[in-house]
PDB file of N, CA and C in Angstrom:
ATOM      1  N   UNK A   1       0.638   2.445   7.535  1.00  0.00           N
ATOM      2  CA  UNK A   1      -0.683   1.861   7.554  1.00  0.00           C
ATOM      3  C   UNK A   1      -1.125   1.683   9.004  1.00  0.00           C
ATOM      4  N   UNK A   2      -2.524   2.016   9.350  1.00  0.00           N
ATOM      5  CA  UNK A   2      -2.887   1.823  10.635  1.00  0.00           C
ATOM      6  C   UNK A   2      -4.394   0.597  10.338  1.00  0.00           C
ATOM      7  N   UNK A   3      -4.277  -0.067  11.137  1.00  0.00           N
ATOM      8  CA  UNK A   3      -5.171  -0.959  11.238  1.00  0.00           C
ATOM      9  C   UNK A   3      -6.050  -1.567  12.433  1.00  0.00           C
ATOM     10  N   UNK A   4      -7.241  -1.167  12.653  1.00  0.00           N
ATOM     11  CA  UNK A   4      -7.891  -1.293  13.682  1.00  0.00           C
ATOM     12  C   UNK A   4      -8.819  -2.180  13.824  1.00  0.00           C
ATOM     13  N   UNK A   5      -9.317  -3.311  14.806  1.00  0.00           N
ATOM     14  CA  UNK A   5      -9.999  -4.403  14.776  1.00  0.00           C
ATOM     15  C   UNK A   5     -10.486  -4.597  16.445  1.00  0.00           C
ATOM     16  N   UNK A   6     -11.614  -5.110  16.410  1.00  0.00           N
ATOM     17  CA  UNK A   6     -11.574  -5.388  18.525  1.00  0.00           C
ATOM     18  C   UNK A   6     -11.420  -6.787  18.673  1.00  0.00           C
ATOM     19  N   UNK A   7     -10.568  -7.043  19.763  1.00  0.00           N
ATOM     20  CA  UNK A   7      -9.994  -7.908  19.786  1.00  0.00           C
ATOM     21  C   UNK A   7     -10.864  -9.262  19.494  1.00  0.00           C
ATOM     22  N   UNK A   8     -10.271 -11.067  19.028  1.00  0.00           N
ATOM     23  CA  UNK A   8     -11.156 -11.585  18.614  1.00  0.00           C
ATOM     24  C   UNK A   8     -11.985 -12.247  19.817  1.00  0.00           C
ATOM     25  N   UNK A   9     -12.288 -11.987  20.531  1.00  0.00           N
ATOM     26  CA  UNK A   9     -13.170 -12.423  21.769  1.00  0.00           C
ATOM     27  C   UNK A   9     -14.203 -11.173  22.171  1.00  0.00           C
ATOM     28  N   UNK A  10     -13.960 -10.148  21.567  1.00  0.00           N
ATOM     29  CA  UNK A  10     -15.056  -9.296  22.080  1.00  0.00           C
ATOM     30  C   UNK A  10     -16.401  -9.488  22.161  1.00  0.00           C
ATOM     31  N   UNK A  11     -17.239  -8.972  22.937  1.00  0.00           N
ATOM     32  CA  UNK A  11     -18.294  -9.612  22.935  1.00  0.00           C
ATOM     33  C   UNK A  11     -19.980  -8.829  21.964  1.00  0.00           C
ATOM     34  N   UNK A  12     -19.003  -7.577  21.276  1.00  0.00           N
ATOM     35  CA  UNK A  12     -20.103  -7.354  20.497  1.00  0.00           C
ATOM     36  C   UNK A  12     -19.663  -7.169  19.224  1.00  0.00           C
ATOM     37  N   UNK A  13     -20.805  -6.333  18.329  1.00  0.00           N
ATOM     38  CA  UNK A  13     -20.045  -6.709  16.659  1.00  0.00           C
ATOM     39  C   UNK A  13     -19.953  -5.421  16.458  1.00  0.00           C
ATOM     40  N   UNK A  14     -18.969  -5.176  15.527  1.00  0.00           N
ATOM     41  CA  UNK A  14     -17.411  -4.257  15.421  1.00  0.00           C
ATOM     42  C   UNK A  14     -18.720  -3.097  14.631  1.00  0.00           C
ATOM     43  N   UNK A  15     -19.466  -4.058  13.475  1.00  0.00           N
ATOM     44  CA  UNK A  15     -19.882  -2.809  12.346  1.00  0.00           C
ATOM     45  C   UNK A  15     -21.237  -2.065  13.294  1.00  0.00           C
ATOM     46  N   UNK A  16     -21.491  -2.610  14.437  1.00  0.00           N
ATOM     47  CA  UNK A  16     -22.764  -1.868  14.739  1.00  0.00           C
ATOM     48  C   UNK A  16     -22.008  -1.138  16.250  1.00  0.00           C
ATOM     49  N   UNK A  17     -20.616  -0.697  16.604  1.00  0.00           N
ATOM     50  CA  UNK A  17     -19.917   0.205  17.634  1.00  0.00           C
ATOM     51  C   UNK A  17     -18.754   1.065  16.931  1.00  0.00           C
ATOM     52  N   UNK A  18     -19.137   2.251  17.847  1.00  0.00           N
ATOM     53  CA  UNK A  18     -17.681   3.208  17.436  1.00  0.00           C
ATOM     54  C   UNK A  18     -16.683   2.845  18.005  1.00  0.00           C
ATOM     55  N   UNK A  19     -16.049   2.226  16.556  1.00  0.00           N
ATOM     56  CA  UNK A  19     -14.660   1.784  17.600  1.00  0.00           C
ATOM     57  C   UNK A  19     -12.846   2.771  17.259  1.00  0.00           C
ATOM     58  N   UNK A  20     -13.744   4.144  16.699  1.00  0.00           N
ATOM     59  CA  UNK A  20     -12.262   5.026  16.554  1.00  0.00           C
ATOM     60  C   UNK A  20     -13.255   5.990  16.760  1.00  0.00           C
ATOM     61  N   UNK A  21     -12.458   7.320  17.267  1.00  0.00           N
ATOM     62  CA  UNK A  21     -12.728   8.184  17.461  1.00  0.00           C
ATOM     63  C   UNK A  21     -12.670   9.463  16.832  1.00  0.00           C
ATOM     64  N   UNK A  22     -13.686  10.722  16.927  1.00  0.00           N
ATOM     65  CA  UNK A  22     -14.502  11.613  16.298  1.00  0.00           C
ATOM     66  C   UNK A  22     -13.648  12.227  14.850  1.00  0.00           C
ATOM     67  N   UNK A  23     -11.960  12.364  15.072  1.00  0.00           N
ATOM     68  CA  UNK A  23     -11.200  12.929  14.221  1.00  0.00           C
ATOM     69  C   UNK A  23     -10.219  12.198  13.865  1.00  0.00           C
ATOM     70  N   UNK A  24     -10.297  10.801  13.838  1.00  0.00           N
ATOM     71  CA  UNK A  24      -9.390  10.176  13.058  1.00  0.00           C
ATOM     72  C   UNK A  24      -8.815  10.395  11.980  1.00  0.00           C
ATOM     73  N   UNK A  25      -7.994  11.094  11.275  1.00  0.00           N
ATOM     74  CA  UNK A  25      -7.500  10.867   9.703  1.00  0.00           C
ATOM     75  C   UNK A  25      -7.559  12.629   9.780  1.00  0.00           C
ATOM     76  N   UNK A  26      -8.155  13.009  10.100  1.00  0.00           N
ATOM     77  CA  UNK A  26      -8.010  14.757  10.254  1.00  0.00           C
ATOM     78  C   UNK A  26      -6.892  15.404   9.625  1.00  0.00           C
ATOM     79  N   UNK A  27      -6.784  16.316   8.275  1.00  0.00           N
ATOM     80  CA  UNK A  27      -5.307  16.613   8.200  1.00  0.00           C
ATOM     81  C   UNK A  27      -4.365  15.092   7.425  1.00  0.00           C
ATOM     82  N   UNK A  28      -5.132  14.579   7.082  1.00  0.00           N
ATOM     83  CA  UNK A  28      -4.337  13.469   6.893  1.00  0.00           C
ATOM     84  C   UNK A  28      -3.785  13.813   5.038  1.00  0.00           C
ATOM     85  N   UNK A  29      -2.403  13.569   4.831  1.00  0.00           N
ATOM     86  CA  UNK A  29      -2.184  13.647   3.638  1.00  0.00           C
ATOM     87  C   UNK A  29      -1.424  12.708   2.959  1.00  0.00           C
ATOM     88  N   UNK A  30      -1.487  10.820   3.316  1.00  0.00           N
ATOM     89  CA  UNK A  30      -1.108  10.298   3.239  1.00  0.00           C
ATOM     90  C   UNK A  30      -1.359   9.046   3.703  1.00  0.00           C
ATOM     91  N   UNK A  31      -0.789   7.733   3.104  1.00  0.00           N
ATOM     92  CA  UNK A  31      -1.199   6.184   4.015  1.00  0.00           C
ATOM     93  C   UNK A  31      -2.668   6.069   3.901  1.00  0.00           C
ATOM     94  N   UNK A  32      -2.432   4.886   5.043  1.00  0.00           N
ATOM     95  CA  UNK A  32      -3.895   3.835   4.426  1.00  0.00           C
ATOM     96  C   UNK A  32      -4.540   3.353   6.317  1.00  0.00           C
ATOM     97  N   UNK A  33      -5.484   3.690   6.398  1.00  0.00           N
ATOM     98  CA  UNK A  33      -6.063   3.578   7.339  1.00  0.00           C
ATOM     99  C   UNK A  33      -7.598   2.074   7.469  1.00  0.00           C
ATOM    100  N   UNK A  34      -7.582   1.112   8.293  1.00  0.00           N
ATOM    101  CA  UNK A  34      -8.672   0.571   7.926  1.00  0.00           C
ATOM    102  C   UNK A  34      -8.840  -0.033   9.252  1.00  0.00           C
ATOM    103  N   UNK A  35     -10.543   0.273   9.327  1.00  0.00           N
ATOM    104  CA  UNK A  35     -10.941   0.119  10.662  1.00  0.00           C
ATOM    105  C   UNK A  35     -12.067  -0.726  10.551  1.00  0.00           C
ATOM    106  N   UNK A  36     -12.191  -1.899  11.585  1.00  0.00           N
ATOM    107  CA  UNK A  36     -13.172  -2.825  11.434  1.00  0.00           C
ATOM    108  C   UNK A  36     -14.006  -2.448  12.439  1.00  0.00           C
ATOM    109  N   UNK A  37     -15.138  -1.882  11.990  1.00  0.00           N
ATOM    110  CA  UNK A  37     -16.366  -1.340  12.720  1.00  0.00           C
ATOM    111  C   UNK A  37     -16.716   0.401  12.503  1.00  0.00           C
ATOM    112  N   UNK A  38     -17.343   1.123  13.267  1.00  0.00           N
ATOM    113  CA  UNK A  38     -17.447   2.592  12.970  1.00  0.00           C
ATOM    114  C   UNK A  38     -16.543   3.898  13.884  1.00  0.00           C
ATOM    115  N   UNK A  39     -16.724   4.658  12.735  1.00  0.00           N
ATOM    116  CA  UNK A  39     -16.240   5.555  13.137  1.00  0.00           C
ATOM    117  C   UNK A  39     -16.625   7.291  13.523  1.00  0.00           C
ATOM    118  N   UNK A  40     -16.225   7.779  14.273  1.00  0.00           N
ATOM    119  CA  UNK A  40     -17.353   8.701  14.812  1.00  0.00           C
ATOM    120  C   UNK A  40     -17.121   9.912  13.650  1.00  0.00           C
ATOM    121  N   UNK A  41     -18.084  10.920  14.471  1.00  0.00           N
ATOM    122  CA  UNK A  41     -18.792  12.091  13.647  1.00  0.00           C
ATOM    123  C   UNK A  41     -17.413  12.847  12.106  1.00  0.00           C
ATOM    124  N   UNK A  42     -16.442  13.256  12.599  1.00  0.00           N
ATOM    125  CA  UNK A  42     -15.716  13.992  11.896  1.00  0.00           C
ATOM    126  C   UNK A  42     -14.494  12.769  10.998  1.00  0.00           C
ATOM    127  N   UNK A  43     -14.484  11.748  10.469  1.00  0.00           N
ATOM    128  CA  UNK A  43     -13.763  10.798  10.261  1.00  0.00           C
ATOM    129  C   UNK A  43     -13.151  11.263   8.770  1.00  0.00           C
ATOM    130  N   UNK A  44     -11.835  11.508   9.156  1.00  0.00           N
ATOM    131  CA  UNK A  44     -11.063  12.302   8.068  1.00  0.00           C
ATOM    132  C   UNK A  44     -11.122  13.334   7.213  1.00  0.00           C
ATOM    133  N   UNK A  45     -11.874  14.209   7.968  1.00  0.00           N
ATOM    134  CA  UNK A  45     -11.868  15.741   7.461  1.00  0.00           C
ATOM    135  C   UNK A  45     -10.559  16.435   7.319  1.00  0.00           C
ATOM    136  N   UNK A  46     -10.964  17.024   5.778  1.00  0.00           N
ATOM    137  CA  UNK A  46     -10.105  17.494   5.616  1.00  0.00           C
ATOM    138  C   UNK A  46      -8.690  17.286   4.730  1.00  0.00           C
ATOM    139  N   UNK A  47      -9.177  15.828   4.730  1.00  0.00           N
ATOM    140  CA  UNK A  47      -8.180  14.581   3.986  1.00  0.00           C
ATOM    141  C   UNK A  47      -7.838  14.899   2.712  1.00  0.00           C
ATOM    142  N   UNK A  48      -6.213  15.170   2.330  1.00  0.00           N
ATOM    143  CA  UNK A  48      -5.848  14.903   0.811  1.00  0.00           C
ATOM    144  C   UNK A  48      -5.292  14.430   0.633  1.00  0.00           C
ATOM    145  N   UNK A  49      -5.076  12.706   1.000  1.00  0.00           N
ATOM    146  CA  UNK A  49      -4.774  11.628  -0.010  1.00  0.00           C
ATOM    147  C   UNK A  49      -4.511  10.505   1.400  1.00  0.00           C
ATOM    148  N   UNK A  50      -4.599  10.074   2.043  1.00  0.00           N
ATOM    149  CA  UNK A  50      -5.176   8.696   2.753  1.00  0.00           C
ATOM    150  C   UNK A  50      -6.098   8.351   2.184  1.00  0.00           C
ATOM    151  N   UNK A  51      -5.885   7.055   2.201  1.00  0.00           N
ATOM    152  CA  UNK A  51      -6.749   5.658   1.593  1.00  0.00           C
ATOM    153  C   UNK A  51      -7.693   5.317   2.686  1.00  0.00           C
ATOM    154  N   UNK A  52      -8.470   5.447   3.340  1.00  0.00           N
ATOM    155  CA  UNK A  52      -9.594   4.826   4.730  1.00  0.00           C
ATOM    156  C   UNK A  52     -10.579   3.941   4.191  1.00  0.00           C
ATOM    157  N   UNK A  53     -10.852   3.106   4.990  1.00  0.00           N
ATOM    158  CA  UNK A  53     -12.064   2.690   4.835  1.00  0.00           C
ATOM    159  C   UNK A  53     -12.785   1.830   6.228  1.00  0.00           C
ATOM    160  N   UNK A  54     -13.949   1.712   6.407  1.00  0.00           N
ATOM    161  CA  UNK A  54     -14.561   2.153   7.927  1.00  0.00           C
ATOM    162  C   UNK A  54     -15.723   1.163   7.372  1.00  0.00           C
ATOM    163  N   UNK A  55     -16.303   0.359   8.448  1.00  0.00           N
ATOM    164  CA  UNK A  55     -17.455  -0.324   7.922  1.00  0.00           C
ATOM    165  C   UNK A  55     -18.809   1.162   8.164  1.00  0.00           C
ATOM    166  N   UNK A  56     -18.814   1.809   8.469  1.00  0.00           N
ATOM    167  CA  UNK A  56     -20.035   2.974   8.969  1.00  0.00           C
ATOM    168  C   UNK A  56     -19.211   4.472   9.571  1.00  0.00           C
ATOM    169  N   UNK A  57     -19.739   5.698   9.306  1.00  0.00           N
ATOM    170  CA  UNK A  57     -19.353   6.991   9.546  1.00  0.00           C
ATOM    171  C   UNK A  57     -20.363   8.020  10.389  1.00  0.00           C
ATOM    172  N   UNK A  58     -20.398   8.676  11.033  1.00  0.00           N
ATOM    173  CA  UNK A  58     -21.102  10.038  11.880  1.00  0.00           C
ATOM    174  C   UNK A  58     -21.543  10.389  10.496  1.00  0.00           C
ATOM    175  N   UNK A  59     -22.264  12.084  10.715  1.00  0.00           N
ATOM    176  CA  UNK A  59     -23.116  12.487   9.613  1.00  0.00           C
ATOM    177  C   UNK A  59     -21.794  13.299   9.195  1.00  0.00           C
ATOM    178  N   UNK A  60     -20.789  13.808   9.325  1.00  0.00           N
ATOM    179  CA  UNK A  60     -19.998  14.903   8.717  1.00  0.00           C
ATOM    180  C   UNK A  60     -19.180  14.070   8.624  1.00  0.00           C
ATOM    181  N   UNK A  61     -18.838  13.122   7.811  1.00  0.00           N
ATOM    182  CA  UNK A  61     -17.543  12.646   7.588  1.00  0.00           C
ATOM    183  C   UNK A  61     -17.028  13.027   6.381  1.00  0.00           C
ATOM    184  N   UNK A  62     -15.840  13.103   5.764  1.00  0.00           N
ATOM    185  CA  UNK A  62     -15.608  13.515   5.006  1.00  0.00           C
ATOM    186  C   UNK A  62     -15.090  14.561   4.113  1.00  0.00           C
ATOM    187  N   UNK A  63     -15.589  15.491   4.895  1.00  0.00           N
ATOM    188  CA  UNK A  63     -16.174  16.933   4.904  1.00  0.00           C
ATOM    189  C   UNK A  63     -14.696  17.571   3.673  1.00  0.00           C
ATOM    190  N   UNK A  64     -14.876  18.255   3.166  1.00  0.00           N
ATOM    191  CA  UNK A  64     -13.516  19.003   2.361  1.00  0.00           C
ATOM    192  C   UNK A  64     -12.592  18.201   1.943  1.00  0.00           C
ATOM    193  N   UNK A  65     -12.874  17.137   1.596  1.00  0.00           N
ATOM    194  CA  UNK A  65     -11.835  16.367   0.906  1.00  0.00           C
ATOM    195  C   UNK A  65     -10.977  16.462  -0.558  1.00  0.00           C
ATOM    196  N   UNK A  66     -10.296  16.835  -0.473  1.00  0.00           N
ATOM    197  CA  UNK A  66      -9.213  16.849  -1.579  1.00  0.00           C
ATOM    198  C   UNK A  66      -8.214  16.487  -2.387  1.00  0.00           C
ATOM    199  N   UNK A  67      -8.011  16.356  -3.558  1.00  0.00           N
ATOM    200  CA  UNK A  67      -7.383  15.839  -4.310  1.00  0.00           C
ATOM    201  C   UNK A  67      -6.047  16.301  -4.915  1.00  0.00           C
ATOM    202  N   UNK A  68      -4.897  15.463  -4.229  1.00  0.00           N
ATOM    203  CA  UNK A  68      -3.500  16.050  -4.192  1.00  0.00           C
ATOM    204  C   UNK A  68      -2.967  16.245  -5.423  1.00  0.00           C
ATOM    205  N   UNK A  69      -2.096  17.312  -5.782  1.00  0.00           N
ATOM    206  CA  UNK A  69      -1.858  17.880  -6.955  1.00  0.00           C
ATOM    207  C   UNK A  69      -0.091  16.584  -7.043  1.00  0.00           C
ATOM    208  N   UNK A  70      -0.319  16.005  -8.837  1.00  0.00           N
ATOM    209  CA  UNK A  70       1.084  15.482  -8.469  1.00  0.00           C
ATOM    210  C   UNK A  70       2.072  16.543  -8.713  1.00  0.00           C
TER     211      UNK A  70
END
């Protein structure tokens, strides 16, 4: 599990900044990802079977997502 947050003194708010970057989760075929605030353009493309969830996404997120055979 990866878990991302800005620290609690930061001085702006998490859901209105990119706070992971363009290809996070890319290739990902597994685990649980959760990020407090947004995430840029390509955010887990490609993905067959991580759990994510992101308060906001770029316009191509998502992209080819697939569903793992058991």
């Amino acid at each position: 599990m990866i878990a991302v947050r800005p620290d609690e003194v930061a001085s702006f708010a998490a859901e209105h900044n990119v706070i992971a970057g363009n290809v996070i989760g890319y290739g990902a075929t597994a685990g649980e990802i959760y990020l407090r605030g947004v995430v840029g353009e390509r955010f887990c493309v490609r993905n067959s079977g991580v759990t994510a969830v992101a308060e906001g996404a770029g316009d191509h997120a998502l992209e080819y997502m697939t569903v793992a055979s058991p």
